[in-house]
C-alpha atoms as a PDB file:
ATOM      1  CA  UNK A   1     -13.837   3.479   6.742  1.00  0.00           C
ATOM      2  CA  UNK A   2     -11.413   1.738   4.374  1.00  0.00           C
ATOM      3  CA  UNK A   3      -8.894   3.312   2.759  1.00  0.00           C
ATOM      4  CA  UNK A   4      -6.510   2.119  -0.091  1.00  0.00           C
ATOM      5  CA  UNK A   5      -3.111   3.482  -0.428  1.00  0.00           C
ATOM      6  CA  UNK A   6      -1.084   3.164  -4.037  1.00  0.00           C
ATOM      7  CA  UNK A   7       1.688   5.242  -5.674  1.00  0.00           C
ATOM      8  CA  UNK A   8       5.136   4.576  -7.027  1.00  0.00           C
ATOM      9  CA  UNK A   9       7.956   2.955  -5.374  1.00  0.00           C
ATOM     10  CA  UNK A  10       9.060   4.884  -2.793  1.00  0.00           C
ATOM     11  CA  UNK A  11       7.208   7.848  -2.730  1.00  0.00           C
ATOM     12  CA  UNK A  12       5.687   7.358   0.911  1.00  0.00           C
ATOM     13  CA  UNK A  13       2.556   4.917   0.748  1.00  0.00           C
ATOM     14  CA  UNK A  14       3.813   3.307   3.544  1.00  0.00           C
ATOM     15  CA  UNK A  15       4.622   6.419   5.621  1.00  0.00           C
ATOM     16  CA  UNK A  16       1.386   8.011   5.035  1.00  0.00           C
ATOM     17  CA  UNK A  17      -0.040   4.342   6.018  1.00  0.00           C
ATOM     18  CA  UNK A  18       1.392   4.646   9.460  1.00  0.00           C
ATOM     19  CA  UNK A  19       0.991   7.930  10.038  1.00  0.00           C
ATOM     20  CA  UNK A  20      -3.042   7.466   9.222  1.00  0.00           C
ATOM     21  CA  UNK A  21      -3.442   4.227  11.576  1.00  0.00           C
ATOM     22  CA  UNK A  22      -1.845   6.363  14.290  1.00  0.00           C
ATOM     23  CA  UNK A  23      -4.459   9.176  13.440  1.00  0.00           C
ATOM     24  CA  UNK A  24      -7.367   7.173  13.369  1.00  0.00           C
ATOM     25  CA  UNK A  25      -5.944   4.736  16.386  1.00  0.00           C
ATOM     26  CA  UNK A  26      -5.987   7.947  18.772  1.00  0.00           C
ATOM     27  CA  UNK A  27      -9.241   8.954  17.599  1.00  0.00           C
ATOM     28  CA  UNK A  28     -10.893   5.846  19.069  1.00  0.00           C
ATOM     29  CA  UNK A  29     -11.597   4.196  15.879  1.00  0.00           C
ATOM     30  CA  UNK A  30     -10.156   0.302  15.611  1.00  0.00           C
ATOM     31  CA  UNK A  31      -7.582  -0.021  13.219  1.00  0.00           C
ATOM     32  CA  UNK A  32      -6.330  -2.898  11.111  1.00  0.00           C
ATOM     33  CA  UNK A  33      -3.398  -1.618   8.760  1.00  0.00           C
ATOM     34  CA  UNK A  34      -2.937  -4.454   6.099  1.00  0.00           C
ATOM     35  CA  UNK A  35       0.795  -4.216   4.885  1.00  0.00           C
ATOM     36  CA  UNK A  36       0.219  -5.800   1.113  1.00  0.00           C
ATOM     37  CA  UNK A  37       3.334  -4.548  -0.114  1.00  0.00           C
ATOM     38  CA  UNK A  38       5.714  -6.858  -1.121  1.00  0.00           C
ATOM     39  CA  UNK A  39       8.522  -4.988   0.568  1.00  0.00           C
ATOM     40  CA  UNK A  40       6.987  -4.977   3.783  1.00  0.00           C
ATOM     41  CA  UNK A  41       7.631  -2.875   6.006  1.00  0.00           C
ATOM     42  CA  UNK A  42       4.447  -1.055   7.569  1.00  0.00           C
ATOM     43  CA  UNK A  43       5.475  -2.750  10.781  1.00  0.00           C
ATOM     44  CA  UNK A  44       8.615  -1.262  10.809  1.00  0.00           C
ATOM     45  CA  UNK A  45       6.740   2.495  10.154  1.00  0.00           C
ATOM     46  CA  UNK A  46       4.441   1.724  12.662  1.00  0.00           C
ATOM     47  CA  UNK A  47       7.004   1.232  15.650  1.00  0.00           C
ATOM     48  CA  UNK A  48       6.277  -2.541  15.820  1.00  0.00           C
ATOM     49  CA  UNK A  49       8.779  -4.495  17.786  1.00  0.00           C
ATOM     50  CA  UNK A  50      10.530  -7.454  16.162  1.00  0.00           C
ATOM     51  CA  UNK A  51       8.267  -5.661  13.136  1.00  0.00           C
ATOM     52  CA  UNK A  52      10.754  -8.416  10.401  1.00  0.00           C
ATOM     53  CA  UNK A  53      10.050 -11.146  12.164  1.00  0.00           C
ATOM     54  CA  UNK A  54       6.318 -11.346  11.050  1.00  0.00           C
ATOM     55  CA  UNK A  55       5.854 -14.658   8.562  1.00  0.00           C
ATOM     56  CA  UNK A  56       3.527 -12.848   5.520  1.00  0.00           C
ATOM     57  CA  UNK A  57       0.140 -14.854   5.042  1.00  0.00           C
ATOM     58  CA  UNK A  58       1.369 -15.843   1.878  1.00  0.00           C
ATOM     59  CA  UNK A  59       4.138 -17.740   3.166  1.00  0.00           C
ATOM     60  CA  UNK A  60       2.523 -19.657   5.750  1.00  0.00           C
ATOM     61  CA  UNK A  61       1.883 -23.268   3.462  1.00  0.00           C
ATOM     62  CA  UNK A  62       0.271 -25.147   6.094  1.00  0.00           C
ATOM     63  CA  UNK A  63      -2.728 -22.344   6.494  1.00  0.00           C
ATOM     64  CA  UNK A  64      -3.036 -22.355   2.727  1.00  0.00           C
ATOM     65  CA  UNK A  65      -3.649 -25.803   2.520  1.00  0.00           C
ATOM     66  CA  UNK A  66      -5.890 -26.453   5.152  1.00  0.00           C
ATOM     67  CA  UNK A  67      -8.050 -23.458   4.474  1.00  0.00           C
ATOM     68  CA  UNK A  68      -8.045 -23.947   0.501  1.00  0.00           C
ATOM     69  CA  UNK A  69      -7.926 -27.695   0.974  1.00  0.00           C
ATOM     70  CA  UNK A  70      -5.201 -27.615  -1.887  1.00  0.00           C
ATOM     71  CA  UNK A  71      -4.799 -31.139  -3.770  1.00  0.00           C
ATOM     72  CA  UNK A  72      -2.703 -31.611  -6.573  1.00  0.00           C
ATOM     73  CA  UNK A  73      -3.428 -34.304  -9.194  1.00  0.00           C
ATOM     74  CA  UNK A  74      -2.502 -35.086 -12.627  1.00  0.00           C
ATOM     75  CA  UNK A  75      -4.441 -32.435 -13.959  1.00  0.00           C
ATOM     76  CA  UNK A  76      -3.607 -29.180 -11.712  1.00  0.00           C
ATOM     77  CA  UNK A  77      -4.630 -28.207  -8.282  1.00  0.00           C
ATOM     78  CA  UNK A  78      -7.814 -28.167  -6.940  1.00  0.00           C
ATOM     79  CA  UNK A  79      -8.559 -25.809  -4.094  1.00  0.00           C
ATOM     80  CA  UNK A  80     -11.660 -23.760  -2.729  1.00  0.00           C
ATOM     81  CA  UNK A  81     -12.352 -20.460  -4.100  1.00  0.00           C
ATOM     82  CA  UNK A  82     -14.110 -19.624  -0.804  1.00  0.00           C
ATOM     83  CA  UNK A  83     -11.785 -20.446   1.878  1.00  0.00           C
ATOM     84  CA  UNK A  84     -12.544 -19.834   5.798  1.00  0.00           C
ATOM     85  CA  UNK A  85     -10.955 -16.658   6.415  1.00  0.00           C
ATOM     86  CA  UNK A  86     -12.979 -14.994   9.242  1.00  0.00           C
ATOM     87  CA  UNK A  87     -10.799 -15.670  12.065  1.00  0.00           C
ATOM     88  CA  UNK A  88      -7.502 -14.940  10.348  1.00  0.00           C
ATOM     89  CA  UNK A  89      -7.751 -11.423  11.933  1.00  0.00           C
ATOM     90  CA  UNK A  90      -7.655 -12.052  15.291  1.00  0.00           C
ATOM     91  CA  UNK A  91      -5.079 -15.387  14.414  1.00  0.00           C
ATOM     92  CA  UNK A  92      -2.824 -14.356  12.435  1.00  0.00           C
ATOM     93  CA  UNK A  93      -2.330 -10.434  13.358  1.00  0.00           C
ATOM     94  CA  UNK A  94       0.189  -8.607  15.851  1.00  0.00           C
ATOM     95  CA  UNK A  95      -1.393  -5.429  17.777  1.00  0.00           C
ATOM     96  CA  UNK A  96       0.680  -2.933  19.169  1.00  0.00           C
ATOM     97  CA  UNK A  97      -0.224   1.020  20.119  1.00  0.00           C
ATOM     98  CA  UNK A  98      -3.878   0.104  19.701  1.00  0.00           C
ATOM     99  CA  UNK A  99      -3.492  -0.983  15.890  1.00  0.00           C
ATOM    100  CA  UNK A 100      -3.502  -4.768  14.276  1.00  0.00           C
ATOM    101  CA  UNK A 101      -0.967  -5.129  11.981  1.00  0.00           C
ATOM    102  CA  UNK A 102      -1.038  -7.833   9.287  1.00  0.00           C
ATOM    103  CA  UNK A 103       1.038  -8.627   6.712  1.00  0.00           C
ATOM    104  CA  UNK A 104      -0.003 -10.150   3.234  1.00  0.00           C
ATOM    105  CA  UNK A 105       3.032 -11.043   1.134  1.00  0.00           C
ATOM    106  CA  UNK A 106       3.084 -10.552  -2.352  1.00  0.00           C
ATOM    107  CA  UNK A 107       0.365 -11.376  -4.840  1.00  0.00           C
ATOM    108  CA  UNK A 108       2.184 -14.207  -7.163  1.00  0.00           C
ATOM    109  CA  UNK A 109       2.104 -13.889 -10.663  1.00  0.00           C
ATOM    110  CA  UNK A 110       3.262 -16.634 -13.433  1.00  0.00           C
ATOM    111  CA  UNK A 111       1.381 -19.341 -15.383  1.00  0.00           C
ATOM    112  CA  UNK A 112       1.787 -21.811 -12.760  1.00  0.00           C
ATOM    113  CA  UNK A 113      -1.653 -23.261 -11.230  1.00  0.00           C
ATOM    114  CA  UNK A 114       0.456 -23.912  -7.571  1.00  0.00           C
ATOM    115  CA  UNK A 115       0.260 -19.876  -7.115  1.00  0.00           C
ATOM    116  CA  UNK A 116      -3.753 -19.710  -7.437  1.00  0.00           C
ATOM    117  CA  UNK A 117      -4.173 -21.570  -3.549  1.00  0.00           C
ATOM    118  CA  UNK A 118      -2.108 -18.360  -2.124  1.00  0.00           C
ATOM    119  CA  UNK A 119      -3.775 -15.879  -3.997  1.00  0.00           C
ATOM    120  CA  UNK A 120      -7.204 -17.469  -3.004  1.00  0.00           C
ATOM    121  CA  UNK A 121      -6.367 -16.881   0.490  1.00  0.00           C
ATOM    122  CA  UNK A 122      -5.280 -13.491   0.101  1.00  0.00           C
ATOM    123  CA  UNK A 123      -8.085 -12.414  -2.039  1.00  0.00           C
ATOM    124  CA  UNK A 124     -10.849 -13.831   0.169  1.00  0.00           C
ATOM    125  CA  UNK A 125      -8.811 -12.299   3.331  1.00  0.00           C
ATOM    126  CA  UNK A 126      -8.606  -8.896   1.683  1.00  0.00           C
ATOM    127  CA  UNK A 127     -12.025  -8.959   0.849  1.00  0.00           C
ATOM    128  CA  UNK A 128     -13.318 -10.108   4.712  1.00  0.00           C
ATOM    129  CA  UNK A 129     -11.229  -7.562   5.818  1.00  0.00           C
ATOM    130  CA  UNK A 130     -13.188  -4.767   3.100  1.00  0.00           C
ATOM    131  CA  UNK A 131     -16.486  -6.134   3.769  1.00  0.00           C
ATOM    132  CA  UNK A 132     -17.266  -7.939   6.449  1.00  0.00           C
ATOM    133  CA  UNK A 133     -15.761  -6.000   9.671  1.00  0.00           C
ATOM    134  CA  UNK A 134     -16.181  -2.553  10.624  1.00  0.00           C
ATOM    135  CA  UNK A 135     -12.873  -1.445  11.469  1.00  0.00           C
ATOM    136  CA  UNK A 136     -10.803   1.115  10.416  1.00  0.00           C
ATOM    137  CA  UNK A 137      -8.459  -0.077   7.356  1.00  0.00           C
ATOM    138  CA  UNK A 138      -5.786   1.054   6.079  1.00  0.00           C
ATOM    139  CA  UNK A 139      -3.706  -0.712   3.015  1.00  0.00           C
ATOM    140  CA  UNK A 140      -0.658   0.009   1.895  1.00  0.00           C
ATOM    141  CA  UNK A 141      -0.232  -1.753  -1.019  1.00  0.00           C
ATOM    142  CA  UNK A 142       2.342  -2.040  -3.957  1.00  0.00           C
ATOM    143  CA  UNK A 143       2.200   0.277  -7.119  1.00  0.00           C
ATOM    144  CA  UNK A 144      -0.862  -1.712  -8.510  1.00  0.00           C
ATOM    145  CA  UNK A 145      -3.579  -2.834  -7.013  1.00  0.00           C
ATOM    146  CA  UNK A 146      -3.678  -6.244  -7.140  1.00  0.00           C
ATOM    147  CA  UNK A 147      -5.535  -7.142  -4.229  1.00  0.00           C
ATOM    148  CA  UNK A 148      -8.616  -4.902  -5.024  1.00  0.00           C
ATOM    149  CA  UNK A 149     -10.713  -6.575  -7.324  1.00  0.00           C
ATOM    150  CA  UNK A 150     -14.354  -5.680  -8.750  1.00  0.00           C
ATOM    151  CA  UNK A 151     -16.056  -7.623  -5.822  1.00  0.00           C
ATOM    152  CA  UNK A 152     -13.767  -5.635  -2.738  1.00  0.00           C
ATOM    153  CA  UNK A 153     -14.102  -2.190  -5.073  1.00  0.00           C
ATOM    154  CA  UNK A 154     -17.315  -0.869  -3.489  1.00  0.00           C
ATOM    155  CA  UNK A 155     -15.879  -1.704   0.018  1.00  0.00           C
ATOM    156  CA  UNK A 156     -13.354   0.902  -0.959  1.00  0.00           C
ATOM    157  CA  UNK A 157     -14.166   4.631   0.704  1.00  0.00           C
ATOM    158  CA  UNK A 158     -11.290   6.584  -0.625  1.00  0.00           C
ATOM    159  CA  UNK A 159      -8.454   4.977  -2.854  1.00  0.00           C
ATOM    160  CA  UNK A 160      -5.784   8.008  -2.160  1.00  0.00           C
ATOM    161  CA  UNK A 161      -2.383   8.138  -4.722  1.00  0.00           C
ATOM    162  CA  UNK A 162       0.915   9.610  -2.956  1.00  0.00           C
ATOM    163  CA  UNK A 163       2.757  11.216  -5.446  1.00  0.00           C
ATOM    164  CA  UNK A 164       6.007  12.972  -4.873  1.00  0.00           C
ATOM    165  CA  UNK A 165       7.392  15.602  -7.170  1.00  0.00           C
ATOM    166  CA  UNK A 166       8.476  14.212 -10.615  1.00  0.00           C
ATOM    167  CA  UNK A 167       7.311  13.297 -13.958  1.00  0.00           C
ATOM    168  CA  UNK A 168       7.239   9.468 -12.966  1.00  0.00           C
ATOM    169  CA  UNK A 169       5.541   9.578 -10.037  1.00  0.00           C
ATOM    170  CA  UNK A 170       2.789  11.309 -12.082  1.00  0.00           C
ATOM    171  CA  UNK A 171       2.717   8.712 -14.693  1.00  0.00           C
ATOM    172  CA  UNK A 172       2.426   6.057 -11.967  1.00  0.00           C
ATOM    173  CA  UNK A 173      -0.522   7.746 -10.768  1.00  0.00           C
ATOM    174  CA  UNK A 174      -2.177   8.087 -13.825  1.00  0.00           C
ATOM    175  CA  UNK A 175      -1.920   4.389 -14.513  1.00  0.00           C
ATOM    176  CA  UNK A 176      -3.638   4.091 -10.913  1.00  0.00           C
ATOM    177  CA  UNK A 177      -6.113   6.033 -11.372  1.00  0.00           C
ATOM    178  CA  UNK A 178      -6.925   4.267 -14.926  1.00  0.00           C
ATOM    179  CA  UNK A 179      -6.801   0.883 -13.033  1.00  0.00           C
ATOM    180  CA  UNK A 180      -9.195   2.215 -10.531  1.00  0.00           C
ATOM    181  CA  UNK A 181     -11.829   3.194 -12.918  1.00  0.00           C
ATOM    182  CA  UNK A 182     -11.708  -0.499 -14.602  1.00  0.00           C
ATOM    183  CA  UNK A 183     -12.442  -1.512 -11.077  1.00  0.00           C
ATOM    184  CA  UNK A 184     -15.129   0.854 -10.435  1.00  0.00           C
ATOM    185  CA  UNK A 185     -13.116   2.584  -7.807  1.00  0.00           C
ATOM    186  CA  UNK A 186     -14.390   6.256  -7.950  1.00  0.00           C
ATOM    187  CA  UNK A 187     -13.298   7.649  -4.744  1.00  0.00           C
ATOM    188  CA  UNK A 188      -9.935   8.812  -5.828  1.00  0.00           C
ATOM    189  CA  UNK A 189      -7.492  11.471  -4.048  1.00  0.00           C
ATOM    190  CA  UNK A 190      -3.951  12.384  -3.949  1.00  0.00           C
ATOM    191  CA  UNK A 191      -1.455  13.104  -1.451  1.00  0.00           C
ATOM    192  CA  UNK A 192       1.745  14.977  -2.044  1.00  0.00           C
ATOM    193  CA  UNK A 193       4.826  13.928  -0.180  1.00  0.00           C
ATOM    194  CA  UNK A 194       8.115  15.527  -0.214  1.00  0.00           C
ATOM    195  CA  UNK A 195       7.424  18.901  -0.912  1.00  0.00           C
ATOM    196  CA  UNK A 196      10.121  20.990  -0.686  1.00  0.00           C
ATOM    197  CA  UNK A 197       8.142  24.111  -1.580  1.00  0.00           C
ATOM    198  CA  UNK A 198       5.078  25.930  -2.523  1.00  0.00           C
ATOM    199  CA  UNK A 199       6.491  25.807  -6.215  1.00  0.00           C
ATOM    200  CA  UNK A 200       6.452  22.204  -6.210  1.00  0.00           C
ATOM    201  CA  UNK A 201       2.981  21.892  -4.512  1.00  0.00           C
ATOM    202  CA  UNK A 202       2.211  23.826  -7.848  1.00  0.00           C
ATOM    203  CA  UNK A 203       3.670  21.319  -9.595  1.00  0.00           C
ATOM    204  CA  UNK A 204       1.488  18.398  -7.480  1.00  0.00           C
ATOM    205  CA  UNK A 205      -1.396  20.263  -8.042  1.00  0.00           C
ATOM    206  CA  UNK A 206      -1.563  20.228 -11.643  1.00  0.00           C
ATOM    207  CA  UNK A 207      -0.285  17.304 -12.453  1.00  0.00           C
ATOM    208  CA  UNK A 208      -3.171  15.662 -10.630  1.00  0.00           C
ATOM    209  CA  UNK A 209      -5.876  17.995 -11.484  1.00  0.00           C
ATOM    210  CA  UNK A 210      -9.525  16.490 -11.389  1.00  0.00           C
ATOM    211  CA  UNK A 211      -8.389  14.855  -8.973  1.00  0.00           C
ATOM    212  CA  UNK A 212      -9.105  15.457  -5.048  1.00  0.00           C
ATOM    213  CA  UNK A 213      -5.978  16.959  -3.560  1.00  0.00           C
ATOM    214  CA  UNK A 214      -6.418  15.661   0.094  1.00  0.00           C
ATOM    215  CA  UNK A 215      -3.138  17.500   1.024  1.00  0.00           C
ATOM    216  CA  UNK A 216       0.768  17.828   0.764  1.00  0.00           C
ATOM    217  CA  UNK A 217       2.934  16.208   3.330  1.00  0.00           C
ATOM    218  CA  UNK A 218       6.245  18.616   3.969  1.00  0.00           C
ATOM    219  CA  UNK A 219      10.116  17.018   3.253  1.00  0.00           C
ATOM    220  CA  UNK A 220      11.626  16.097   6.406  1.00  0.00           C
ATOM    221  CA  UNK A 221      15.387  16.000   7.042  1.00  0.00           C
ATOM    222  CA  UNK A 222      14.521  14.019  10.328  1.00  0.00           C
ATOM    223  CA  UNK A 223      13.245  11.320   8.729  1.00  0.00           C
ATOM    224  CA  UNK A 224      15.999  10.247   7.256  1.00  0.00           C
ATOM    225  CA  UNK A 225      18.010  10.071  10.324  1.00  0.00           C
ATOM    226  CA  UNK A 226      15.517   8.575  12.363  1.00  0.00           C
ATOM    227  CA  UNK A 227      15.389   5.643   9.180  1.00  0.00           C
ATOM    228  CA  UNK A 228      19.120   4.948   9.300  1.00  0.00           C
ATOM    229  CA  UNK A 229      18.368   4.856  13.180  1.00  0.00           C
ATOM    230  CA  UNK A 230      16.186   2.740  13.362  1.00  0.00           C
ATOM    231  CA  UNK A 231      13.362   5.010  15.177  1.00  0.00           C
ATOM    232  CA  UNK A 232       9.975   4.936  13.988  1.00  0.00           C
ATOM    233  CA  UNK A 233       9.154   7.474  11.297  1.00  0.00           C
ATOM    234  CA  UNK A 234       5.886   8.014  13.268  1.00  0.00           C
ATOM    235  CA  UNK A 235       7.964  10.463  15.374  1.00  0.00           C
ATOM    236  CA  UNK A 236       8.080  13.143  12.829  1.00  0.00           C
ATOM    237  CA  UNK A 237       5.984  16.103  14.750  1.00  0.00           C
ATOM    238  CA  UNK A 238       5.724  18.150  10.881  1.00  0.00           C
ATOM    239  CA  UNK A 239       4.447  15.453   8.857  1.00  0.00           C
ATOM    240  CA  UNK A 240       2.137  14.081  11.494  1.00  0.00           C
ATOM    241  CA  UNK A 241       0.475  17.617  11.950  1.00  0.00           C
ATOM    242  CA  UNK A 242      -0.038  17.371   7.917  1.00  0.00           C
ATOM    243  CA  UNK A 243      -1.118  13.753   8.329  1.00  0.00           C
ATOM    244  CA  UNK A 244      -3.693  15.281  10.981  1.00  0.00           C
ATOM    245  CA  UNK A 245      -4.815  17.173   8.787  1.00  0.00           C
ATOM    246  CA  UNK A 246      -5.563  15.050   6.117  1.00  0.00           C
ATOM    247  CA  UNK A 247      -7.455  12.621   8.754  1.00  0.00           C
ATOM    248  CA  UNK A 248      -9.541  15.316   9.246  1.00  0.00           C
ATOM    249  CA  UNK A 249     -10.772  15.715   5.766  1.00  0.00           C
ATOM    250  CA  UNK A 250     -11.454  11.970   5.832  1.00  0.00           C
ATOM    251  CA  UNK A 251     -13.630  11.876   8.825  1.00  0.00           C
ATOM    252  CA  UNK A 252     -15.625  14.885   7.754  1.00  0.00           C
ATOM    253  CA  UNK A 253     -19.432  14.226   7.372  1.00  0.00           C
ATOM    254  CA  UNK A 254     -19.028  14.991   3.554  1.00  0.00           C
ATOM    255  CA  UNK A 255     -16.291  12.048   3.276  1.00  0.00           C
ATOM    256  CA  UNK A 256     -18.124   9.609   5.265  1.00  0.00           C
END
């Protein structure tokens, strides 16, 4: 199964990242949760240790080269648009609590040719890691979707948009869910986080209407603590039994 993750800054893509690897990690499944977030920090979530000390794929210039073969001239850069990628996994991954973590780095933008070699990489990885292995992935990734593209859509089983409670967060889904569709993305759900209430599940719920409501994740005090802590937010017992709950929908014969 592979399973996309969007939604506006800071509304809890990358908690309801970790709190799905750990789901589908102690349900036997192999995971590989792809942190393609510019902010990273899905490691951190997870309970990786020395989780900020991982070098993002898109920094590491040496790999880039070599695998894009990368040569600049008077004309631009010439590279491969089908670079090698296969055993980047296994290479260039940290495991920990029976999930592989890797971390992207941000998809570049600009008119500059030098930024096409890194987003190459990333692209082809992304895609390997959609189509060609038969893990369990999860990916957190930034309010866009940048690293889906036509080619990894169909890979896609379930592109789920967190949403919190608040006019912007439903606008940022909305522009989601209209990216998606140029895509051809058409497994779409939502997620509420932070719900305070059943008046703001209300509010969740028809704000996203027409849309599969997967569940609503319940706002926890703890977390907060356990962030300025530094103690995995993966230890929250209320929003993993929502999280569990939401696995459970995913793994149903109907959603497979």
């Amino acid at each position: 199964m592979k399973i996309a993750i969007s939604g506006k800054g800071g509304v809890g893509k990358t908690l309801l990242s970790a709190f799905l690897a750990h789901a589908f990690a102690a349900g036997g499944y192999e995971v590989i949760a792809i942190d393609a977030d510019p902010d990273a920090n899905l490691g951190t979530a997870l309970g990786f240790p020395d989780a900020g000390q991982i070098v993002p794929i898109s920094h590491l210039k040496d790999l880039i080269r070599e695998r894009t073969g990368a040569k600049e001239s008077a004309s631009g850069i010439y590279f491969k648009l089908n670079p090698k990628v296969d055993d980047l996994p296994e290479e260039h991954s940290v495991r920990h609590d029976g999930i592989r973590l890797m971390v992207m780095g941000e998809v570049k933008k600009g008119g500059s040719g030098c930024y096409c070699p890194e987003n190459t990489l990333l692209r082809s990885l992304i895609s390997h890691l959609l189509l060609g292995r038969d893990d369990v992935v999860i990916l957190d990734m930034a309010a866009g979707i940048e690293h889906l593209s036509r080619g990894t859509a169909q890979a896609v089983d379930r592109l789920i948009i967190v949403v919190e409670p608040g006019q912007a967060s439903m606008e940022t889904a909305r522009r989601v869910k209209q990216l998606a569709s140029d895509i051809g993305i058409k497994k779409l759900a939502v997620v509420g986080n932070k719900v305070h209430d059943a008046d703001e599940e209300a509010y969740i719920r028809k704000g996203t209407e027409g849309l599969d409501m997967l569940g609503v994740i319940p706002y926890d005090t703890g977390l907060v603590d356990a962030q300025m802590r530094g103690l995995p937010v993966i230890r929250s017992q209320a929003i993993k039994s929502s999280v569990d709950a939401i696995y459970t929908k995913l793994i149903a014969p109907r959603n497979t």
